[in-house]
Protein backbone atom coordinates (compact mmCIF):
# COMPACT_ATOMS: atom_id res chain seq x y z
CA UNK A 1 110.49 117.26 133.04
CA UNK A 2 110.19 113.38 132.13
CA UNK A 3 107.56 113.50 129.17
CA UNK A 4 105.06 109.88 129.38
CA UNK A 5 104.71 108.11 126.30
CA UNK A 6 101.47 107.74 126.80
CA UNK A 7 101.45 112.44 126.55
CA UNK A 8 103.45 111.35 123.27
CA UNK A 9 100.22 108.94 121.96
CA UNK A 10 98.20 111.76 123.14
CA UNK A 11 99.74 114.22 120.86
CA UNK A 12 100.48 112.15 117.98
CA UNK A 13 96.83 111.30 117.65
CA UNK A 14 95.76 114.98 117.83
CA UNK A 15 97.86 116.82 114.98
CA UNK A 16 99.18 113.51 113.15
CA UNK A 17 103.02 113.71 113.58
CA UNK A 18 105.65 111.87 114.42
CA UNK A 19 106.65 110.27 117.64
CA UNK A 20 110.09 112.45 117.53
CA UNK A 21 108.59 115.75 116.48
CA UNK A 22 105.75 115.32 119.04
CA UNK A 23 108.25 114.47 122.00
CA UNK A 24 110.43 117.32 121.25
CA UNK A 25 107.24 119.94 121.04
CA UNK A 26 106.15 118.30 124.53
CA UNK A 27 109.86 119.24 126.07
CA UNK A 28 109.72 122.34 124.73
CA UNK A 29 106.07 123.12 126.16
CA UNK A 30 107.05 121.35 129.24
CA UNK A 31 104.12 118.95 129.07
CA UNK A 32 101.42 121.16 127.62
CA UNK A 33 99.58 120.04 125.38
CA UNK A 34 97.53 122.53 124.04
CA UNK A 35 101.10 124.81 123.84
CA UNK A 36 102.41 121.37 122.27
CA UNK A 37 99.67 121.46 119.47
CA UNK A 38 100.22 125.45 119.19
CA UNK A 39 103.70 124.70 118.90
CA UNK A 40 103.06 122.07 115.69
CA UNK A 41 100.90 124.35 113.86
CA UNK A 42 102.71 127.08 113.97
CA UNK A 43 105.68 125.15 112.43
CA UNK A 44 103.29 123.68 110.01
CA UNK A 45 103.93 120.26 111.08
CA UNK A 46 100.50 119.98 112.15
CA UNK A 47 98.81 121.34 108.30
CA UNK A 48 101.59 118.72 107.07
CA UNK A 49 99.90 115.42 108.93
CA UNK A 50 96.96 116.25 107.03
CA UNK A 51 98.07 114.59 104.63
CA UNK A 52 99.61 111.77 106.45
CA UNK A 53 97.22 109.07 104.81
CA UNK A 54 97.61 110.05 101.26
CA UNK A 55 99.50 107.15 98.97
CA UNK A 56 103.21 108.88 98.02
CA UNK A 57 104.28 106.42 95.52
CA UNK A 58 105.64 108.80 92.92
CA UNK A 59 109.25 110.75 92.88
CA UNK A 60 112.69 110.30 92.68
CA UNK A 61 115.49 108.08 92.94
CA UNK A 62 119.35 109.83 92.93
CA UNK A 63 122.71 109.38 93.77
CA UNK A 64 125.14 112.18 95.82
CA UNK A 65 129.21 110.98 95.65
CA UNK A 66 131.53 113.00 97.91
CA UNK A 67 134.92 110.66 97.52
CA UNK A 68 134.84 107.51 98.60
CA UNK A 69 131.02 107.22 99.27
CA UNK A 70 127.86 107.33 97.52
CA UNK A 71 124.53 107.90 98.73
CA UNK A 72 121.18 106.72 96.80
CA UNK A 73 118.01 107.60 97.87
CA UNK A 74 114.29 107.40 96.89
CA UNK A 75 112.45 110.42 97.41
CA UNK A 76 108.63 109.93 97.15
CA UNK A 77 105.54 112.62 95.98
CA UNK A 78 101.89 111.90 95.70
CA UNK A 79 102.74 112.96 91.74
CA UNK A 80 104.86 112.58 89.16
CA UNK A 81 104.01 116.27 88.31
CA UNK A 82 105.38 117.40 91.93
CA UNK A 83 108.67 115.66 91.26
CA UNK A 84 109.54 117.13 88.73
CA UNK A 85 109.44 120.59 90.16
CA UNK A 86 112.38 122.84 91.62
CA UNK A 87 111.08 122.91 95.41
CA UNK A 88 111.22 118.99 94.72
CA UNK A 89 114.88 118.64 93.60
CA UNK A 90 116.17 121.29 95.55
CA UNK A 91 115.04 118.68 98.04
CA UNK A 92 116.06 115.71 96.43
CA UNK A 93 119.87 117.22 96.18
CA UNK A 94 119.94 118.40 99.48
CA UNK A 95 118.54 115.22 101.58
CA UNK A 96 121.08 112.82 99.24
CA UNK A 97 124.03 115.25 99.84
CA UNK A 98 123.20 115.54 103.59
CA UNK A 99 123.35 112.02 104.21
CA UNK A 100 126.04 111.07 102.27
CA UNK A 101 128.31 113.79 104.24
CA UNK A 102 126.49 112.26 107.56
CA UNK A 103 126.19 108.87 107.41
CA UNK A 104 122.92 108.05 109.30
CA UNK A 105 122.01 104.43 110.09
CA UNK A 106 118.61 104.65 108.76
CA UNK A 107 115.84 106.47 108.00
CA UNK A 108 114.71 107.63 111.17
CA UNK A 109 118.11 108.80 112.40
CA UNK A 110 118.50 110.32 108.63
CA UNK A 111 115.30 112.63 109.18
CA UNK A 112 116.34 113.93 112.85
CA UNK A 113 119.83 115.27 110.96
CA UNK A 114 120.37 118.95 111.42
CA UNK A 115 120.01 120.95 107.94
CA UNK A 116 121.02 124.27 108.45
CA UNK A 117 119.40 124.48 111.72
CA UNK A 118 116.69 122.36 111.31
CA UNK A 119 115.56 118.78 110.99
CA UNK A 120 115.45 117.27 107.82
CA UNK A 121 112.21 116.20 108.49
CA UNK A 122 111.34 119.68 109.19
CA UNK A 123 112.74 120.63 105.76
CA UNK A 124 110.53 117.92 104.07
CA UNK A 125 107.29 119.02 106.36
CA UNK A 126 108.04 122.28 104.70
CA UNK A 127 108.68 121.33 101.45
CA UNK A 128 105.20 119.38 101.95
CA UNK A 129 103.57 122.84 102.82
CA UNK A 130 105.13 124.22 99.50
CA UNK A 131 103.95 121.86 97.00
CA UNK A 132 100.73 120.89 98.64
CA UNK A 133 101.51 117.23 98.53
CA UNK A 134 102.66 114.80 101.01
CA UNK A 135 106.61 114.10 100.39
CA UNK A 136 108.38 111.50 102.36
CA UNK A 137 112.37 110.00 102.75
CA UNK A 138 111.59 106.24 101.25
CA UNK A 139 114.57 104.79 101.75
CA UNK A 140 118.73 105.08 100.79
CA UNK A 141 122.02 102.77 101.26
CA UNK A 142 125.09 104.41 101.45
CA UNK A 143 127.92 102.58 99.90
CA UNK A 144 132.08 103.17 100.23
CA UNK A 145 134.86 102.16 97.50
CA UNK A 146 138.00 100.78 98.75
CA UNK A 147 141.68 100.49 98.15
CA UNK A 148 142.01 99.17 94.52
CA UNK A 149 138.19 99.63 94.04
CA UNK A 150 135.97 102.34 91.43
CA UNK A 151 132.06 103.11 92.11
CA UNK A 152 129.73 104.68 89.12
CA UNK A 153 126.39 105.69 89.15
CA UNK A 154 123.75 106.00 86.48
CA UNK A 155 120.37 107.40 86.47
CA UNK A 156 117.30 106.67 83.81
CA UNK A 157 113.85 108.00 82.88
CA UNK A 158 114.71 111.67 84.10
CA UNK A 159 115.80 109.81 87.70
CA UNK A 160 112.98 107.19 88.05
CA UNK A 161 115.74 104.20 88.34
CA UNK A 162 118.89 105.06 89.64
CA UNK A 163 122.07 102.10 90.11
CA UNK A 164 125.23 102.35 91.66
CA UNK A 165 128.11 99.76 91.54
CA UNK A 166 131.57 99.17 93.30
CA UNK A 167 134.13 96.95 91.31
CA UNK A 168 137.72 95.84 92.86
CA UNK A 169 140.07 96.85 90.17
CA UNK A 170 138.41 98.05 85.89
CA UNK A 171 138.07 101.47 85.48
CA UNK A 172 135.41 104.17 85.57
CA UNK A 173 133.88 103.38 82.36
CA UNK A 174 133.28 99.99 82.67
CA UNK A 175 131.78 100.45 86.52
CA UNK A 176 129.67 103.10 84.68
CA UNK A 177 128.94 100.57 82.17
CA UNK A 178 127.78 98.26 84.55
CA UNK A 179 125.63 100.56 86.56
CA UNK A 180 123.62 100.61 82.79
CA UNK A 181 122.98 97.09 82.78
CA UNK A 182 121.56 97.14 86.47
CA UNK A 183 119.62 99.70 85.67
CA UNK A 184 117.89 98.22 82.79
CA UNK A 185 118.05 94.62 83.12
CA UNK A 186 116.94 95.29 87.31
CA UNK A 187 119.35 91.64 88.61
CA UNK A 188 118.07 90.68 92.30
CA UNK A 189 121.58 89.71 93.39
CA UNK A 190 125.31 90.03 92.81
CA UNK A 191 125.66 85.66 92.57
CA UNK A 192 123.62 82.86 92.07
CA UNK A 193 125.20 81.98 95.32
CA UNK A 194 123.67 84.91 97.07
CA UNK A 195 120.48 83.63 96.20
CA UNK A 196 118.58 82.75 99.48
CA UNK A 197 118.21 79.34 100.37
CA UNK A 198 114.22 79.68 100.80
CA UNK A 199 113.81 81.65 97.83
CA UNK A 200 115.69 78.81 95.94
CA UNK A 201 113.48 76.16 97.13
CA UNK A 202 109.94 78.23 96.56
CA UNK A 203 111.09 78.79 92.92
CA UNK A 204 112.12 74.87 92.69
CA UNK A 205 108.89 74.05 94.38
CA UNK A 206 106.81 76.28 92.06
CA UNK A 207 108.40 74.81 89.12
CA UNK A 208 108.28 71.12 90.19
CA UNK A 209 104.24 71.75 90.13
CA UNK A 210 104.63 72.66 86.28
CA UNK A 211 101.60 71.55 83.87
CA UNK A 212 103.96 70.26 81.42
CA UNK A 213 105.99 68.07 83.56
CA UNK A 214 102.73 66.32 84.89
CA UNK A 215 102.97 62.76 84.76
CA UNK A 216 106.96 62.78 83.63
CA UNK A 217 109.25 60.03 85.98
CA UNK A 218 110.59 61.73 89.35
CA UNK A 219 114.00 61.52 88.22
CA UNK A 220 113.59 63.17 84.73
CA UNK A 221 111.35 65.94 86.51
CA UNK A 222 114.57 66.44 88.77
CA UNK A 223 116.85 66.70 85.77
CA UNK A 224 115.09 69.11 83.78
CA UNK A 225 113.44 71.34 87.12
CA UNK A 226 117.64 71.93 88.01
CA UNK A 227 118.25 73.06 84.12
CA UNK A 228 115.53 75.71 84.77
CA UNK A 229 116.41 76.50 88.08
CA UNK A 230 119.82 77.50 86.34
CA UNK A 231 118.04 79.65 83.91
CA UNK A 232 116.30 81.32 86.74
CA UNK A 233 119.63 81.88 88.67
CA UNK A 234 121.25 83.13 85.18
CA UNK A 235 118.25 85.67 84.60
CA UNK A 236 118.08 87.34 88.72
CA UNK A 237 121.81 87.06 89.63
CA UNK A 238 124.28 90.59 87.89
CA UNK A 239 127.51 87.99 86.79
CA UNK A 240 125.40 85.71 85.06
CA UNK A 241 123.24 87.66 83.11
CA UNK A 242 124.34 88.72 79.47
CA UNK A 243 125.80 92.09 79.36
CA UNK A 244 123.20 94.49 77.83
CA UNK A 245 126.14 96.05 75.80
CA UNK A 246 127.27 92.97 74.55
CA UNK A 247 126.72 90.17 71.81
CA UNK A 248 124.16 88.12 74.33
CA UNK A 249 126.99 85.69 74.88
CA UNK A 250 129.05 87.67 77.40
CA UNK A 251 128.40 87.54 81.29
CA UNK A 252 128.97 90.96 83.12
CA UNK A 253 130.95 88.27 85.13
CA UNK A 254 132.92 88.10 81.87
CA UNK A 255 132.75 91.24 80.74
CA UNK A 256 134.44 92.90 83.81
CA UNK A 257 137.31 90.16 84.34
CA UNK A 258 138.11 90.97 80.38
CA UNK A 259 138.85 94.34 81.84
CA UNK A 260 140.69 93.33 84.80
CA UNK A 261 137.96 93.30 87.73
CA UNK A 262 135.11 92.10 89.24
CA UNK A 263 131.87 93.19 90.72
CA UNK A 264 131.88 93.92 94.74
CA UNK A 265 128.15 95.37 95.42
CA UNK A 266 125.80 97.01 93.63
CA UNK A 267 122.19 98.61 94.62
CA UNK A 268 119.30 99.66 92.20
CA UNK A 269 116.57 102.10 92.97
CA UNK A 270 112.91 102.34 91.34
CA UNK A 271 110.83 104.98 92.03
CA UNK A 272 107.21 103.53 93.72
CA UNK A 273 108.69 99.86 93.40
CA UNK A 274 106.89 97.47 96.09
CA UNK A 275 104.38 100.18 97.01
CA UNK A 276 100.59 100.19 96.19
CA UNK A 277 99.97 103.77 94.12
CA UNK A 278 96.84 105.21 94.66
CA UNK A 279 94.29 105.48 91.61
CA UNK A 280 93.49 108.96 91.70
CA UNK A 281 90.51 110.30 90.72
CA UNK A 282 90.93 113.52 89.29
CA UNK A 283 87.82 115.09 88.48
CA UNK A 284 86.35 114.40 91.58
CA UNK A 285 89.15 116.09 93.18
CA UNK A 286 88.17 119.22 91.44
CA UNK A 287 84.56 118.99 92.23
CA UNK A 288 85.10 118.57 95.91
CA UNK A 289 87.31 121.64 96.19
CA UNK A 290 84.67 123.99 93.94
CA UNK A 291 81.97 122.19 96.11
C-alpha cells in the first residue's frame, strides 16, 4: 500500500526516528501505526531517538584503503570516554570499511547500506543502545589514486585528526609525509588559486578596515593590504605553506617537485570541528538519575 508522508510525520514525531526507518516500519505494518511504533521499539530504534537531541560532538576521525580508494570518516559520541571504547571502534572500522568497498554518495545513502543484513544505521542505533550514548555518521569523502598517482594517510591524537593526500608521481613516503603537515598545520585549500573569490574579498575587506592603516593614502593602503593578502594566501593554501619537516624556507609545493611530484587533493578531518559541544554538567547528571 502507498504510505502518505504526512503517516511518515506522524510516526517520526511519535518515537523520534528517521524519515527512512519510519517509512520502511509503516510498509512493513502496512500503515499501522501503533504496529509501526511496536515495530521501532522492539528494534530499539525507538529507545535510540531518545537521545536524538543530545550534542554528539566527540569521536573519531579514520581512514579505510582497499586499493585504489580511501575512505575518511568522522564518527561522532556524546564523549570522548565512549570513543575510545571497543563497541566504538568496532564501529568506527566497520562503517569506514563498508563505505569504502560501497561507494555511497552521501550520508544518507551511506546509512541505508546493508551490513550483514542490516542497515548501517541500524548497526549505529544499536551500537547507541550499547554504549548508552547517542552515536551518529558525521560525515566522509571518499577519494581514488590514479595512473602515475600514490595516496597516504595519517592519523593524530589517538584518531582525533585524520588527513589523506593523493600526489601524481613521489613516492609513499613523501605522500605520507605530506599527510603530516595537513594534519598539523590544518591548510584550507590545495592553491591560493582555489581560494574562493568571496572569501578573498571578505579577508581584503576586513583587512582594508585595519586600525593601523587608518588615515594612510588609498594607494599605499592598496600596496601593503595585497602584501598581506599574500601572507594570508601563503598561511591557508597546502603548496605555499612551509613544510613542517623542513627548514621554514621550503614550500610543500617545493618539497614534493624536489621529489618528482605534485599535490592532486587532499582532505583533513577533526573530530567536533564546526559543531557547538555541549557543556556537560556532570554532577547534576548523577543527581538526577539517584533522584
Amino acid at each position: 500500500m502507498a504510505i502518505k508522508a504526512a503517516q511518515v510525520k506522524e510516526l517520526r514525531e511519535m518515537t523520534g526516528v528517521g524519515m527512512m526507518d519510519a517509512k520502511k516500519a509503516l510498509v512493513e505494518t502496512e500503515g499501522d501505526m501503533e504496529k509501526a511504533v511496536d515495530a521501532l521499539r522492539e528494534k530499539g530504534m525507538a529507545k535510540a531517538a531518545k537521545k536524538a537531541d543530545a550534542v554528539a560532538a566527540e569521536g573519531m576521525t579514520y581512514v579505510a584503503e582497499e586499493g585504489d580508494k580511501a575512505a575518511i570518516i568522522e564518527l561522532n559520541s556524546q564523549t570522548d570516554f565512549v570513543a575510545g571504547n571497543k563497541e566504538f571502534n568496532d564501529l568506527l572500522h566497520t562503517v569506514a570499511q563498508t563505505i569504502v568497498e560501497k561507494e555511497p554518495a552521501d550520508v544518507e545513502e551511506a546509512l541505508n547500506l546493508d551490513v550483514d543484513g542490516q542497515t548501517m544505521n541500524e548497526l549505529i542505533i544499536h551500537t547507541t543502545q550499547v554504549t548508552g550514548e547517542k552515536i551518529t555518521l558525521r560525515r566522509f569523502k571518499i577519494l581514488k589514486k590514479g595512473a602515475n598517482q600514490v595516496m597516504a594517510s595519517y592519523s593524530h591524537m589517538g584518531g582525533r585528526i585524520s588527513a589523506v593526500v593523493v600526489l601524481e608521481g613521489a613516492d609513499e613516503a613523501t605522500a605520507k609525509d605530506v599527510a603530516m603537515h595537513v594534519a598539523a598545520i590544518n591548510p584550507k585549500y590545495l592553491a591560493s588559486q582555489d581560494v574562493p573569490a568571496d572569501v578573498l574579498a571578505h579577508e581584503k575587506e576586513v583587512l582594508m578596515n585595519a586600525e593601523d592603516l587608518e588615515g594612510k593614502p588609498e594607494n599605499i593602503k592598496e600596496k601593503m593590504v595585497e602584501g598581506r593578502l599574500h601572507k594570508y594566501l601563503a598561511e591557508i593554501s597546502l603548496n605555499d605553506q612551509p613544510f613542517v619537516k623542513g627548514d621554514g624556507k621550503e614550500t610543500v609545493e617545493a618539497y614534493v617537485a624536489a621529489k618528482g611530484g605534485k599535490v592532486v587533493d587532499f582532505v583533513r578531518y577533526e573530530v567536533g570541528e564546526g559543531m557547538e559541544k555541549a557543556e556537560n554538567d556532570f554532577a547534576a547528571e548523577v543527581a538526577a538519575q539517584m533522584g
